[in-house]
PDB file of N, CA and C in Angstrom:
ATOM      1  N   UNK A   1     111.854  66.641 146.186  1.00  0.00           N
ATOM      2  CA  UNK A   1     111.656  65.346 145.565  1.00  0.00           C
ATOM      3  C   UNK A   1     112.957  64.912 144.889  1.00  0.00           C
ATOM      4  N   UNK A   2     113.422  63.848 145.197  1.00  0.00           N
ATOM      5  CA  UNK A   2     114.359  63.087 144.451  1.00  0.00           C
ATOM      6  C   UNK A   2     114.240  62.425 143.074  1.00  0.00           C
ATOM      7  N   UNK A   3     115.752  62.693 142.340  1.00  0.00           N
ATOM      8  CA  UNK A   3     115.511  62.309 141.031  1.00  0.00           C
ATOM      9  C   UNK A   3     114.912  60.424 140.720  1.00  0.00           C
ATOM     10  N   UNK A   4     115.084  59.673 141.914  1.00  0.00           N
ATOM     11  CA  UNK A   4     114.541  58.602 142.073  1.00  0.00           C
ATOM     12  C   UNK A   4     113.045  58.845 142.099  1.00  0.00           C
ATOM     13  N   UNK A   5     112.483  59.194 142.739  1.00  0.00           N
ATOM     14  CA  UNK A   5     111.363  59.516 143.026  1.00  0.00           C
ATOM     15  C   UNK A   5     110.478  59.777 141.874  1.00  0.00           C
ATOM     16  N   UNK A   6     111.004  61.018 141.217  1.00  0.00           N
ATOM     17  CA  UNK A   6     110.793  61.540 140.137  1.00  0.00           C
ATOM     18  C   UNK A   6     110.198  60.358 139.152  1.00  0.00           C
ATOM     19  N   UNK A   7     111.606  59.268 139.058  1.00  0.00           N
ATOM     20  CA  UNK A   7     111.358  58.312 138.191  1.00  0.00           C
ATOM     21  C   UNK A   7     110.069  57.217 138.218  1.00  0.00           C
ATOM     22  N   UNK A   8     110.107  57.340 139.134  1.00  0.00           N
ATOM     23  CA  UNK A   8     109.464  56.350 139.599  1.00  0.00           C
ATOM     24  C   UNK A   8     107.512  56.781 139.639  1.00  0.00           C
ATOM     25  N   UNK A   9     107.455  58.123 139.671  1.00  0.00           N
ATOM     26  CA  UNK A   9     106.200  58.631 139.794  1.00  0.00           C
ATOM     27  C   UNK A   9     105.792  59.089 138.149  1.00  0.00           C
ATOM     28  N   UNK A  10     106.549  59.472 137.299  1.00  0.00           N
ATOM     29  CA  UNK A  10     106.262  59.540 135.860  1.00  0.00           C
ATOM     30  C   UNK A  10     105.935  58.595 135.189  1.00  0.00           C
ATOM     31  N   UNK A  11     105.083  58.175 134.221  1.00  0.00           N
ATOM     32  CA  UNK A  11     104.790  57.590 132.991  1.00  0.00           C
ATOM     33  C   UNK A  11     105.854  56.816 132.731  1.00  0.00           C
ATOM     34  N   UNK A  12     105.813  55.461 131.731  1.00  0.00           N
ATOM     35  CA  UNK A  12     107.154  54.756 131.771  1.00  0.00           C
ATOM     36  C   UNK A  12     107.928  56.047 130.295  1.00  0.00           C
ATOM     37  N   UNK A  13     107.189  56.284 129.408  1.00  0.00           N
ATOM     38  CA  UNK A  13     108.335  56.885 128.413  1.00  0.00           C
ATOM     39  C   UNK A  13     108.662  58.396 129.268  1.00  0.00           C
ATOM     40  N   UNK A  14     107.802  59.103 129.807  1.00  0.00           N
ATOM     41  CA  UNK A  14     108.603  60.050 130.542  1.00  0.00           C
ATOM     42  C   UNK A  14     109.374  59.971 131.294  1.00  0.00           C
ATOM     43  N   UNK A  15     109.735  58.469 131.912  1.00  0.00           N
ATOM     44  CA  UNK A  15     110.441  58.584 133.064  1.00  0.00           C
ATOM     45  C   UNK A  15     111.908  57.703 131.858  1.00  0.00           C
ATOM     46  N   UNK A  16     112.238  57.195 130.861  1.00  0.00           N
ATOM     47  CA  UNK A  16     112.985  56.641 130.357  1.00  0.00           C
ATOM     48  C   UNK A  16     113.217  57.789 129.571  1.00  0.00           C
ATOM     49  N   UNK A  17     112.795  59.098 128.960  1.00  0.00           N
ATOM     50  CA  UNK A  17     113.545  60.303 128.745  1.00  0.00           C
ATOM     51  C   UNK A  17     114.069  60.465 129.587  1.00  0.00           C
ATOM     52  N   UNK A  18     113.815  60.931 130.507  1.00  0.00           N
ATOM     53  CA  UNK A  18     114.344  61.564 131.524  1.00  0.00           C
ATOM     54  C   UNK A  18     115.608  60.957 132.333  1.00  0.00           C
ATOM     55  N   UNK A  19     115.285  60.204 132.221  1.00  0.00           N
ATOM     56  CA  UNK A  19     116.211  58.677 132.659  1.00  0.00           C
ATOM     57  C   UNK A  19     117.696  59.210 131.600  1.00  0.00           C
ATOM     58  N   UNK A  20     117.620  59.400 130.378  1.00  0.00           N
ATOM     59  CA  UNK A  20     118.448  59.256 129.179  1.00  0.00           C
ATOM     60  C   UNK A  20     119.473  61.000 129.282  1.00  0.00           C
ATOM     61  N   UNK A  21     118.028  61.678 129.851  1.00  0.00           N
ATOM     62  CA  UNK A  21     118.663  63.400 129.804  1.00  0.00           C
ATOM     63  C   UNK A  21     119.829  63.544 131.100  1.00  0.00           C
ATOM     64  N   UNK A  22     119.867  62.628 132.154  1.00  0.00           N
ATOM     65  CA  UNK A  22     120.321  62.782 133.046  1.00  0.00           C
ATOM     66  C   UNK A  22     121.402  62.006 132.625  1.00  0.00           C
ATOM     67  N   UNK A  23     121.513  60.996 131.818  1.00  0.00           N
ATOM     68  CA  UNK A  23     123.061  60.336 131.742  1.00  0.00           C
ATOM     69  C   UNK A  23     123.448  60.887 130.891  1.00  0.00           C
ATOM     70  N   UNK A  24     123.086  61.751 129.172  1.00  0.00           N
ATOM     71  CA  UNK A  24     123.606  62.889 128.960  1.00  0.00           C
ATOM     72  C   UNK A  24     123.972  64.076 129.038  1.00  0.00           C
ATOM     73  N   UNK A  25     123.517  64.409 130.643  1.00  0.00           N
ATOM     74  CA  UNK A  25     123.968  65.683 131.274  1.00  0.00           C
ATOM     75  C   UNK A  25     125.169  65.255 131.942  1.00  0.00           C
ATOM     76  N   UNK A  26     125.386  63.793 132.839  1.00  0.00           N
ATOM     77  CA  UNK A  26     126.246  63.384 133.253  1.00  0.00           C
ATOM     78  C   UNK A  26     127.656  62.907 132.459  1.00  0.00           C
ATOM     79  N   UNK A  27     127.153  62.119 131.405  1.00  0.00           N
ATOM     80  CA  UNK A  27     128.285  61.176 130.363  1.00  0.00           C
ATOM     81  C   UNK A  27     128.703  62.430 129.220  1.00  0.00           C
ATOM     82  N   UNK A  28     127.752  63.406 128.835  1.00  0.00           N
ATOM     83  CA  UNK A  28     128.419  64.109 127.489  1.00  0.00           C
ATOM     84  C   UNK A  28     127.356  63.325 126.670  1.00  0.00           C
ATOM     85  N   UNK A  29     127.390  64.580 125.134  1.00  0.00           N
ATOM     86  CA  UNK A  29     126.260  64.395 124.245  1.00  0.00           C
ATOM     87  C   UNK A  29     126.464  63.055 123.181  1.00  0.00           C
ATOM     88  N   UNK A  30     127.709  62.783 123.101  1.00  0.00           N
ATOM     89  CA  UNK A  30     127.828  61.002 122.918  1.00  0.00           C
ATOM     90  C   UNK A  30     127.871  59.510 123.264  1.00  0.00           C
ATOM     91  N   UNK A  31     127.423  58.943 123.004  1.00  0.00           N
ATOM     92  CA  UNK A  31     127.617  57.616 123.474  1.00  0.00           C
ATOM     93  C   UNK A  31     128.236  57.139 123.826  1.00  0.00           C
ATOM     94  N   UNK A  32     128.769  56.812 125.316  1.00  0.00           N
ATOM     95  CA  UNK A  32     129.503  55.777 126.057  1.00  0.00           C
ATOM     96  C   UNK A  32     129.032  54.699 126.343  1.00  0.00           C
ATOM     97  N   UNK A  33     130.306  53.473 126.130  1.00  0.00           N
ATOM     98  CA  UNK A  33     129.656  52.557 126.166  1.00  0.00           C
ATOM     99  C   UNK A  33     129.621  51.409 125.275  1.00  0.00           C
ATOM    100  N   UNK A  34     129.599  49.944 125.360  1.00  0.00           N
ATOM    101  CA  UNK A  34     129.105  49.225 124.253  1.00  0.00           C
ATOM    102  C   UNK A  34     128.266  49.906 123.152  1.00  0.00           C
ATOM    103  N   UNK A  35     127.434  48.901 122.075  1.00  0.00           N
ATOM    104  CA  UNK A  35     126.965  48.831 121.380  1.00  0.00           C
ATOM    105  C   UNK A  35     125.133  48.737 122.377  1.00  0.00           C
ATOM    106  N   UNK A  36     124.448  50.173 122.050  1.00  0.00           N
ATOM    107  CA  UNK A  36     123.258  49.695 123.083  1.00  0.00           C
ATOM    108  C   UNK A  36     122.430  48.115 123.150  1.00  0.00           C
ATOM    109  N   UNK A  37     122.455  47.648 121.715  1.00  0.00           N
ATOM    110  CA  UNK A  37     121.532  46.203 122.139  1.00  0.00           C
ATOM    111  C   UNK A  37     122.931  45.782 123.357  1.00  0.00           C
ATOM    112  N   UNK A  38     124.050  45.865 123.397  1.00  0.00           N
ATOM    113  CA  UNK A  38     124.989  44.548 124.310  1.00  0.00           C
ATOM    114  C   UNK A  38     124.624  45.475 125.872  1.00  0.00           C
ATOM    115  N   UNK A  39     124.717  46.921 125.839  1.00  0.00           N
ATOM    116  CA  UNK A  39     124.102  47.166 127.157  1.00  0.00           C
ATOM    117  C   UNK A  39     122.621  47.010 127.584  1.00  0.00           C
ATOM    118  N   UNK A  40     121.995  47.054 126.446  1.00  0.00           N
ATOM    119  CA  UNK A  40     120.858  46.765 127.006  1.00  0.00           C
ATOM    120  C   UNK A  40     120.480  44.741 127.735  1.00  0.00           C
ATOM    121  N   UNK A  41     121.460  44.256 126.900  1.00  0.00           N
ATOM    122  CA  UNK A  41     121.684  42.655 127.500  1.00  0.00           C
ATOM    123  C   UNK A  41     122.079  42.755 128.929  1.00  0.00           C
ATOM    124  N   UNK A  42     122.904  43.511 129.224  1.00  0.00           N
ATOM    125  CA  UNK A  42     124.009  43.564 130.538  1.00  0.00           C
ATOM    126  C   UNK A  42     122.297  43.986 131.485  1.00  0.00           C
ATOM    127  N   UNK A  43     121.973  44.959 131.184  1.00  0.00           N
ATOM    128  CA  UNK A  43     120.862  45.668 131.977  1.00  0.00           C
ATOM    129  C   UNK A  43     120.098  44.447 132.257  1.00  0.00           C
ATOM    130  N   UNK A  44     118.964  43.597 131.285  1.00  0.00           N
ATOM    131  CA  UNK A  44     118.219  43.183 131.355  1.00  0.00           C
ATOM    132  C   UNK A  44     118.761  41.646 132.666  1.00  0.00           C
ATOM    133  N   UNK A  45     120.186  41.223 132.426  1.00  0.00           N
ATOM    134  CA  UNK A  45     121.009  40.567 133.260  1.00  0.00           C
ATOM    135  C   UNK A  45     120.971  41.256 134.935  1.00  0.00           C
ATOM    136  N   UNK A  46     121.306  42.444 134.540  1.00  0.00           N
ATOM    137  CA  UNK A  46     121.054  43.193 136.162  1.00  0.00           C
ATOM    138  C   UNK A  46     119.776  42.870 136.636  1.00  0.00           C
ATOM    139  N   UNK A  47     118.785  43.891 136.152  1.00  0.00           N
ATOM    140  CA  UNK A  47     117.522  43.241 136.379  1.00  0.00           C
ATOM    141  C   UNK A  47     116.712  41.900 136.784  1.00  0.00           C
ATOM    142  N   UNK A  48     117.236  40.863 136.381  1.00  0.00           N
ATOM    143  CA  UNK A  48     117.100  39.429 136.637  1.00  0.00           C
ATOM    144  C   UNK A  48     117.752  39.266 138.104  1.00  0.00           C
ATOM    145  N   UNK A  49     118.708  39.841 138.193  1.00  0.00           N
ATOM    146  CA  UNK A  49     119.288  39.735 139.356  1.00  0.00           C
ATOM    147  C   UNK A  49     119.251  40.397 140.746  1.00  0.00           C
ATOM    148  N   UNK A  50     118.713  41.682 140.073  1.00  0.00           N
ATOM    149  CA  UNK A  50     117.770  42.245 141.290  1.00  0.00           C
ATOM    150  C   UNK A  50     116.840  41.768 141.573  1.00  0.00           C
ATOM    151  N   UNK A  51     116.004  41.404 140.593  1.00  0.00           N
ATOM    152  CA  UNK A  51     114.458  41.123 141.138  1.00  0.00           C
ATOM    153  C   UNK A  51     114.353  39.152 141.875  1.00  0.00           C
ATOM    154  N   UNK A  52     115.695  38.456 141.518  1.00  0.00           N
ATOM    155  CA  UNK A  52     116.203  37.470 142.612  1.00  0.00           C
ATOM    156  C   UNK A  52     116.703  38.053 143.908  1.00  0.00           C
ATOM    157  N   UNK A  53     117.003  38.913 144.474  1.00  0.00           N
ATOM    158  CA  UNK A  53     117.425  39.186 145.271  1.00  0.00           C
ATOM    159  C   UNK A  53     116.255  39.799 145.921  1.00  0.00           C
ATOM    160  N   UNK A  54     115.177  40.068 145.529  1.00  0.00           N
ATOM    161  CA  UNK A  54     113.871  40.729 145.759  1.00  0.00           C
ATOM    162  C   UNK A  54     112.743  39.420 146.717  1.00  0.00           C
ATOM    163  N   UNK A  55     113.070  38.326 145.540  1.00  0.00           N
ATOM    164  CA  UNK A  55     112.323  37.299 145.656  1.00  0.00           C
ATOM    165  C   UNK A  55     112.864  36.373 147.301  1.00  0.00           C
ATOM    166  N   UNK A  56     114.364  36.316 147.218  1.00  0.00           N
ATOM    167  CA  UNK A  56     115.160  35.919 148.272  1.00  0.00           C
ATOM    168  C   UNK A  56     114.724  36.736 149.641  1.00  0.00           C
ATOM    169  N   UNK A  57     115.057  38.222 149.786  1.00  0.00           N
ATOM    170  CA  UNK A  57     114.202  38.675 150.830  1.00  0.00           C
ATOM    171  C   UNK A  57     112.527  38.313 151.151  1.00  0.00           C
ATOM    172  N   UNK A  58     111.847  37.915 149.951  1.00  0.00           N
ATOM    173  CA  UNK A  58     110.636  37.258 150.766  1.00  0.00           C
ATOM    174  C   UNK A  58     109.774  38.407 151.283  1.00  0.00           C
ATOM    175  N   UNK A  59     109.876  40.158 150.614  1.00  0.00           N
ATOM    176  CA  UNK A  59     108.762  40.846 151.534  1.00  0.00           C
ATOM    177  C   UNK A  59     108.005  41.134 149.998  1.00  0.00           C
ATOM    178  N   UNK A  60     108.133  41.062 148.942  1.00  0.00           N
ATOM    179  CA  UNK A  60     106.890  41.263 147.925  1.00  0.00           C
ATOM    180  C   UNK A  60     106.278  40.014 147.726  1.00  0.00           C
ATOM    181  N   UNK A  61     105.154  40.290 146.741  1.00  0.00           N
ATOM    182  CA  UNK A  61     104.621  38.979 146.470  1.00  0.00           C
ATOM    183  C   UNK A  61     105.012  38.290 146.213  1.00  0.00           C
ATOM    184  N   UNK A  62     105.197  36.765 146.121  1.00  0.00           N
ATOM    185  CA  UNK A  62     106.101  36.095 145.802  1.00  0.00           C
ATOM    186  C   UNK A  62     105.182  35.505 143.749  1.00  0.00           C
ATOM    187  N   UNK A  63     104.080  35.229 143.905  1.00  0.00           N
ATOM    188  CA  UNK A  63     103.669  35.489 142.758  1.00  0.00           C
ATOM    189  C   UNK A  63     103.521  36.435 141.440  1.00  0.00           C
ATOM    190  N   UNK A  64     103.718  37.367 142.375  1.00  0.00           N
ATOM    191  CA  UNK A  64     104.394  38.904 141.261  1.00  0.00           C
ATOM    192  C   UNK A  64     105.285  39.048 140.855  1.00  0.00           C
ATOM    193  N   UNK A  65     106.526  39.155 141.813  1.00  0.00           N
ATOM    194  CA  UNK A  65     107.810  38.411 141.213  1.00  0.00           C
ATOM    195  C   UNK A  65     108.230  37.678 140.308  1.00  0.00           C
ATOM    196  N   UNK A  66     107.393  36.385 140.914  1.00  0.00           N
ATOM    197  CA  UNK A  66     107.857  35.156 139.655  1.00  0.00           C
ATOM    198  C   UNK A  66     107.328  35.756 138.521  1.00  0.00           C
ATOM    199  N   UNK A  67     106.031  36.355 138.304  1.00  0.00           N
ATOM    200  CA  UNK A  67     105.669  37.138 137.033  1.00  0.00           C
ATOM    201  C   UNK A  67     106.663  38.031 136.170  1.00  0.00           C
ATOM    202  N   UNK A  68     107.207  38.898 137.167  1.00  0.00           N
ATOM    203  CA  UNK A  68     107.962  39.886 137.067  1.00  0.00           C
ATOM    204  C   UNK A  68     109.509  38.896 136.510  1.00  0.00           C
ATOM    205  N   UNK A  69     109.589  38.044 137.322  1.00  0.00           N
ATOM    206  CA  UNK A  69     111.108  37.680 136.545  1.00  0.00           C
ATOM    207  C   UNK A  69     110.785  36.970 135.159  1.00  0.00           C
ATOM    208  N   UNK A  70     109.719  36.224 134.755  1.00  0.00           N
ATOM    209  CA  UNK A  70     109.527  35.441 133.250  1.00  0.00           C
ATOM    210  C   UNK A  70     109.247  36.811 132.619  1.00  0.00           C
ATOM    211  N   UNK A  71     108.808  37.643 132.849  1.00  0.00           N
ATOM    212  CA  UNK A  71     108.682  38.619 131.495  1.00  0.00           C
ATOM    213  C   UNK A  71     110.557  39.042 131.252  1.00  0.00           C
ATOM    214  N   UNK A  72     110.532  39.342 132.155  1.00  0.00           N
ATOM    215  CA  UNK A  72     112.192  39.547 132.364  1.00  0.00           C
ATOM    216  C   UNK A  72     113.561  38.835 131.506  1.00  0.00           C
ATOM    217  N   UNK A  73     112.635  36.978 131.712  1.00  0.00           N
ATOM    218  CA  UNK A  73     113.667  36.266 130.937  1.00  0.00           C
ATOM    219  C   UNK A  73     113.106  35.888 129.879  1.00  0.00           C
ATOM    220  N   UNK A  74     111.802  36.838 128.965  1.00  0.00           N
ATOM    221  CA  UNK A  74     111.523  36.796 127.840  1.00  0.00           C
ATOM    222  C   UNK A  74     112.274  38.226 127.126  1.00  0.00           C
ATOM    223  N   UNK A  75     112.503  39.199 127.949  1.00  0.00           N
ATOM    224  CA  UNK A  75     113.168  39.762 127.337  1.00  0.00           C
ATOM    225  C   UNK A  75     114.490  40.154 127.117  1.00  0.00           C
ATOM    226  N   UNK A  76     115.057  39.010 127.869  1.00  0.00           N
ATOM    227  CA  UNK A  76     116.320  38.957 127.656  1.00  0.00           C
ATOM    228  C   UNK A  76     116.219  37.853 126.212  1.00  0.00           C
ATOM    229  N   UNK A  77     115.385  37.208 126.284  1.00  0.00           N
ATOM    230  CA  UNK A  77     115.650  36.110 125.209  1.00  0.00           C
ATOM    231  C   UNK A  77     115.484  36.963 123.583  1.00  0.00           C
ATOM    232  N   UNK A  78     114.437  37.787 124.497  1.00  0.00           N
ATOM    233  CA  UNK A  78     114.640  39.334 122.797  1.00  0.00           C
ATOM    234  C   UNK A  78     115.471  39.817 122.303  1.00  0.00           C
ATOM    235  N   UNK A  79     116.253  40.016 123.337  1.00  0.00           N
ATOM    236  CA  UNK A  79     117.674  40.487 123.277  1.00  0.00           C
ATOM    237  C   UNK A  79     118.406  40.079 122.726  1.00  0.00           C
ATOM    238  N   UNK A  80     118.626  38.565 122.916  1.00  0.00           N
ATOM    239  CA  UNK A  80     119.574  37.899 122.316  1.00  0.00           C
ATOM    240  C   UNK A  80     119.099  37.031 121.046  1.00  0.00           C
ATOM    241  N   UNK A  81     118.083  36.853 120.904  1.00  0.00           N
ATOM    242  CA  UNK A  81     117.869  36.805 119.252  1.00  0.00           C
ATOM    243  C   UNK A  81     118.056  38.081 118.184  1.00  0.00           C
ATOM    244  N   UNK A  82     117.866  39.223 118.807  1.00  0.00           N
ATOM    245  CA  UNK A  82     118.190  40.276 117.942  1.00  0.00           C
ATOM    246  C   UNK A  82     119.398  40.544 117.790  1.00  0.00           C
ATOM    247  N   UNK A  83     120.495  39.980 118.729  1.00  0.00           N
ATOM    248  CA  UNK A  83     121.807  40.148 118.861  1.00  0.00           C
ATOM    249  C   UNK A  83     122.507  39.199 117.735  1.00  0.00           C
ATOM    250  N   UNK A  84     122.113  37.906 117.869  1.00  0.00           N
ATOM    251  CA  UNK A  84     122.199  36.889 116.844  1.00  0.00           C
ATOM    252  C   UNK A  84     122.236  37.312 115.775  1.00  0.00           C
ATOM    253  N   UNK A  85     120.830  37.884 115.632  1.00  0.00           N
ATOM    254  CA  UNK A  85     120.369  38.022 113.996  1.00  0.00           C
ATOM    255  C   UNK A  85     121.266  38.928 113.306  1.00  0.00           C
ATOM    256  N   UNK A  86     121.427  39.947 114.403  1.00  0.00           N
ATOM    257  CA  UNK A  86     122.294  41.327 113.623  1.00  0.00           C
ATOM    258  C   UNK A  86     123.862  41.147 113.434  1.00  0.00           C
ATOM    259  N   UNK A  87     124.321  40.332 113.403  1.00  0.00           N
ATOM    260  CA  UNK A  87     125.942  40.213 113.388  1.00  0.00           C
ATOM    261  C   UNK A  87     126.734  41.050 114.248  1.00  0.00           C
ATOM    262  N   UNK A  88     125.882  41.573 115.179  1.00  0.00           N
ATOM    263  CA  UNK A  88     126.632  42.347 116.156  1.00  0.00           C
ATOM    264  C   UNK A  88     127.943  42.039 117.219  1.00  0.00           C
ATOM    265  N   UNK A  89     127.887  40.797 117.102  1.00  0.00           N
ATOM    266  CA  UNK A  89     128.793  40.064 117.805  1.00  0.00           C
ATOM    267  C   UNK A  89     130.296  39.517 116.925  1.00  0.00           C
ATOM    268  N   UNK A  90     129.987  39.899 115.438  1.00  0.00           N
ATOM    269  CA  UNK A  90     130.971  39.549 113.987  1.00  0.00           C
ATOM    270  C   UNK A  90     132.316  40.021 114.686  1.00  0.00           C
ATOM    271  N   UNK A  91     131.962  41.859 115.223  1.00  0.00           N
ATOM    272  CA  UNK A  91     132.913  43.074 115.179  1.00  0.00           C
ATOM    273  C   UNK A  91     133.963  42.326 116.620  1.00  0.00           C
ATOM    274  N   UNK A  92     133.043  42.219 117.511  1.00  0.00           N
ATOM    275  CA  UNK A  92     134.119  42.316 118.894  1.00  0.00           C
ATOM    276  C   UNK A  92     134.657  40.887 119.037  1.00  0.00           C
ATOM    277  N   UNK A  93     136.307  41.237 119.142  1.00  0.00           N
ATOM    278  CA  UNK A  93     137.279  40.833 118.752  1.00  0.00           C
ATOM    279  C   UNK A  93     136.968  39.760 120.394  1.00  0.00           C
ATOM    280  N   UNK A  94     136.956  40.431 121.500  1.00  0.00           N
ATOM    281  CA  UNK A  94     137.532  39.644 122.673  1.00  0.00           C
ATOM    282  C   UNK A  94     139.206  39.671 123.115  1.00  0.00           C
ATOM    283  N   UNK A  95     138.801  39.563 124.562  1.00  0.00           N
ATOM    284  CA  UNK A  95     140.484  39.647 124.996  1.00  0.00           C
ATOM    285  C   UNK A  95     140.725  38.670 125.657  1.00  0.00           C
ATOM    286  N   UNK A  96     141.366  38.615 126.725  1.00  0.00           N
ATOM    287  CA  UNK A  96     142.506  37.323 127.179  1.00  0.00           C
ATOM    288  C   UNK A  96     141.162  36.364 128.407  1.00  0.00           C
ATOM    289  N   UNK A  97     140.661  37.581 129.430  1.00  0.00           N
ATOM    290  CA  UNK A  97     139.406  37.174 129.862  1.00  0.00           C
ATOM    291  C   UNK A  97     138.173  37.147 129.759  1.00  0.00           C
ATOM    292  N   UNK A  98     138.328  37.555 128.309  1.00  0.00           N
ATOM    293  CA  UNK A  98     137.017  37.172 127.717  1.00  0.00           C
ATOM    294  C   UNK A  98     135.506  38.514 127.987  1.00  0.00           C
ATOM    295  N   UNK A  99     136.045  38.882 128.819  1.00  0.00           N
ATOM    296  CA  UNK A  99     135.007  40.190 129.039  1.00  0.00           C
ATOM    297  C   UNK A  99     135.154  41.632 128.350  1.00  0.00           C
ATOM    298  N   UNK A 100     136.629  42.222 128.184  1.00  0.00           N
ATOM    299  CA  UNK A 100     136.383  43.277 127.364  1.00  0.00           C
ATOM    300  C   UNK A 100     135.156  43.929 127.169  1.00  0.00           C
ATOM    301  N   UNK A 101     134.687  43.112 125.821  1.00  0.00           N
ATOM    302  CA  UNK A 101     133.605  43.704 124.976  1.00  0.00           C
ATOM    303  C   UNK A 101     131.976  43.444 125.870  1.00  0.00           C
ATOM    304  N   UNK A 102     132.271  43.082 126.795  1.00  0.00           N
ATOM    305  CA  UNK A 102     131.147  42.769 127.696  1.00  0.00           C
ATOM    306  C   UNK A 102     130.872  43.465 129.185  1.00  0.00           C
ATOM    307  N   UNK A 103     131.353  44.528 129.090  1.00  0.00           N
ATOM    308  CA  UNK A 103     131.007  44.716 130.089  1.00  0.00           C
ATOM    309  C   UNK A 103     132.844  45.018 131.191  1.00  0.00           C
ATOM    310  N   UNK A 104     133.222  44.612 130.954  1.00  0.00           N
ATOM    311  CA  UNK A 104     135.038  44.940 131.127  1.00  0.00           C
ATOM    312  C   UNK A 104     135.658  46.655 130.896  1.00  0.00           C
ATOM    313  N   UNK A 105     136.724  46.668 131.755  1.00  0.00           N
ATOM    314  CA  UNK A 105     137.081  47.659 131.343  1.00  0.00           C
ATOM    315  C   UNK A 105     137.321  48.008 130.050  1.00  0.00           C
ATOM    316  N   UNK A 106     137.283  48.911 129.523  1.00  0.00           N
ATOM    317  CA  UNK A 106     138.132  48.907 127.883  1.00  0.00           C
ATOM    318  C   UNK A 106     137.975  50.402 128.034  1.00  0.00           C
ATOM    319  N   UNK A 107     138.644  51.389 126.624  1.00  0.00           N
ATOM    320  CA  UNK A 107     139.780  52.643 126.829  1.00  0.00           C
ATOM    321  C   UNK A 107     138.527  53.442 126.410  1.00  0.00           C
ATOM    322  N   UNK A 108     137.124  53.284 125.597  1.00  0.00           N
ATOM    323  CA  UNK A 108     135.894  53.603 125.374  1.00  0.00           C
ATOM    324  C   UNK A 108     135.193  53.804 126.208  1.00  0.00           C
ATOM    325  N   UNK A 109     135.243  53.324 127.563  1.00  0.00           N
ATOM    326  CA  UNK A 109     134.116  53.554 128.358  1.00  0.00           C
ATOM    327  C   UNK A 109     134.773  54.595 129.864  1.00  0.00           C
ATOM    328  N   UNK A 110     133.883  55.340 129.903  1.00  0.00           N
ATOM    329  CA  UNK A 110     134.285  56.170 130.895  1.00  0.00           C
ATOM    330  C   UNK A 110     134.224  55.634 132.327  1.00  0.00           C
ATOM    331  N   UNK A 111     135.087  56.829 133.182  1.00  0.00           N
ATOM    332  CA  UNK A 111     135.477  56.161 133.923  1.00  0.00           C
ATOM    333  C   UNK A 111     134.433  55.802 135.530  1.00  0.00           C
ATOM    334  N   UNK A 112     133.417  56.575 135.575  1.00  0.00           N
ATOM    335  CA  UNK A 112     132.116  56.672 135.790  1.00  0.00           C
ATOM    336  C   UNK A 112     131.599  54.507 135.365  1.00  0.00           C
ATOM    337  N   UNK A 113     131.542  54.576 134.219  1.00  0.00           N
ATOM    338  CA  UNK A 113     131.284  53.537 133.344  1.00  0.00           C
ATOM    339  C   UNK A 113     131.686  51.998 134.157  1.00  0.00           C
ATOM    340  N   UNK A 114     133.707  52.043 134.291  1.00  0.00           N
ATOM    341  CA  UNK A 114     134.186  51.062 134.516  1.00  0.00           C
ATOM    342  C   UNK A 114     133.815  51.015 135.889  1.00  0.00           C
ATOM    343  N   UNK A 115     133.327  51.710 137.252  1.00  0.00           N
ATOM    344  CA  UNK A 115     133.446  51.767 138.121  1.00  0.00           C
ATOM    345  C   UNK A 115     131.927  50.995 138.332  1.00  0.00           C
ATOM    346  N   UNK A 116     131.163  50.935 137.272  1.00  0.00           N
ATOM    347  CA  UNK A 116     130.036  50.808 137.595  1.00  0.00           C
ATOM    348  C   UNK A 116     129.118  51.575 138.103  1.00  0.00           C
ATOM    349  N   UNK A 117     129.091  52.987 138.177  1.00  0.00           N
ATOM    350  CA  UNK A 117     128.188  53.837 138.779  1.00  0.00           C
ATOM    351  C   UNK A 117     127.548  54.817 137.695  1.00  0.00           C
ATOM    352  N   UNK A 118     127.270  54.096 136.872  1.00  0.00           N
ATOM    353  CA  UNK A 118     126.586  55.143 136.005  1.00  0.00           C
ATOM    354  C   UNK A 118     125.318  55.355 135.775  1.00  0.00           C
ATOM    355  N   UNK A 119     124.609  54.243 136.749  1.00  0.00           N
ATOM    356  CA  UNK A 119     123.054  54.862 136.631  1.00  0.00           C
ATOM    357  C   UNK A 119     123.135  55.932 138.021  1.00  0.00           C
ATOM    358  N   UNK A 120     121.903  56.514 138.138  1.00  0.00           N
ATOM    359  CA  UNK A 120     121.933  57.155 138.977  1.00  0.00           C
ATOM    360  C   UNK A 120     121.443  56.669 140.369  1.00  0.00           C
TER     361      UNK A 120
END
């Protein structure tokens, strides 16, 4: 059985441990990475964008989907009111294209990280 598999057949909090033990077996016992609410923004952005690309192929429901993407862009909207509220955005400075602190290379994030391959 594959560690996909795995995920996918567990409970949602067993499978989001597990999810977490595998990028700290992979990344090291500290945090790489933004600030988690700004990765968890980037994620919830991925997500939106998979599940358009889901909808575009045309083989799931197309009513489930659309379900599936408004919860999606309610919780991105969670996201970013909590981002607001917390002054989390005070700290990062920004660079010349504007991405840095978003998702950009920068000297903090591993190299796994910048390549983009860090889920599994």
């Amino acid at each position: 059985m594959t560690v996909q598999r795995d995920l996918l057949e567990l409970e949602a909090e067993k499978a989001v441990e597990l999810k977490f033990q595998i990028g700290r077996a992979r990344h090291g016992p500290e945090w790489v990475g933004k600030r988690p609410i700004l990765e968890a923004h980037d994620e919830v952005l991925d997500a939106l964008a998979y599940i358009r690309e889901e909808m575009r192929d045309g083989e799931l429901s197309e009513l489930a989907m659309f379900e599936l993407y408004k919860i999606l862009l309610n919780a991105l909207q969670g996201v970013r009111v909590l981002i607001a509220s917390s002054g989390v955005l005070e700290g990062i400075n920004g660079t010349q294209d504007g991405i840095e602190d978003f998702g950009g290379p920068g000297s903090d994030r591993s190299d796994a990280t910048q390549r983009g391959d860090e889920g599994i």
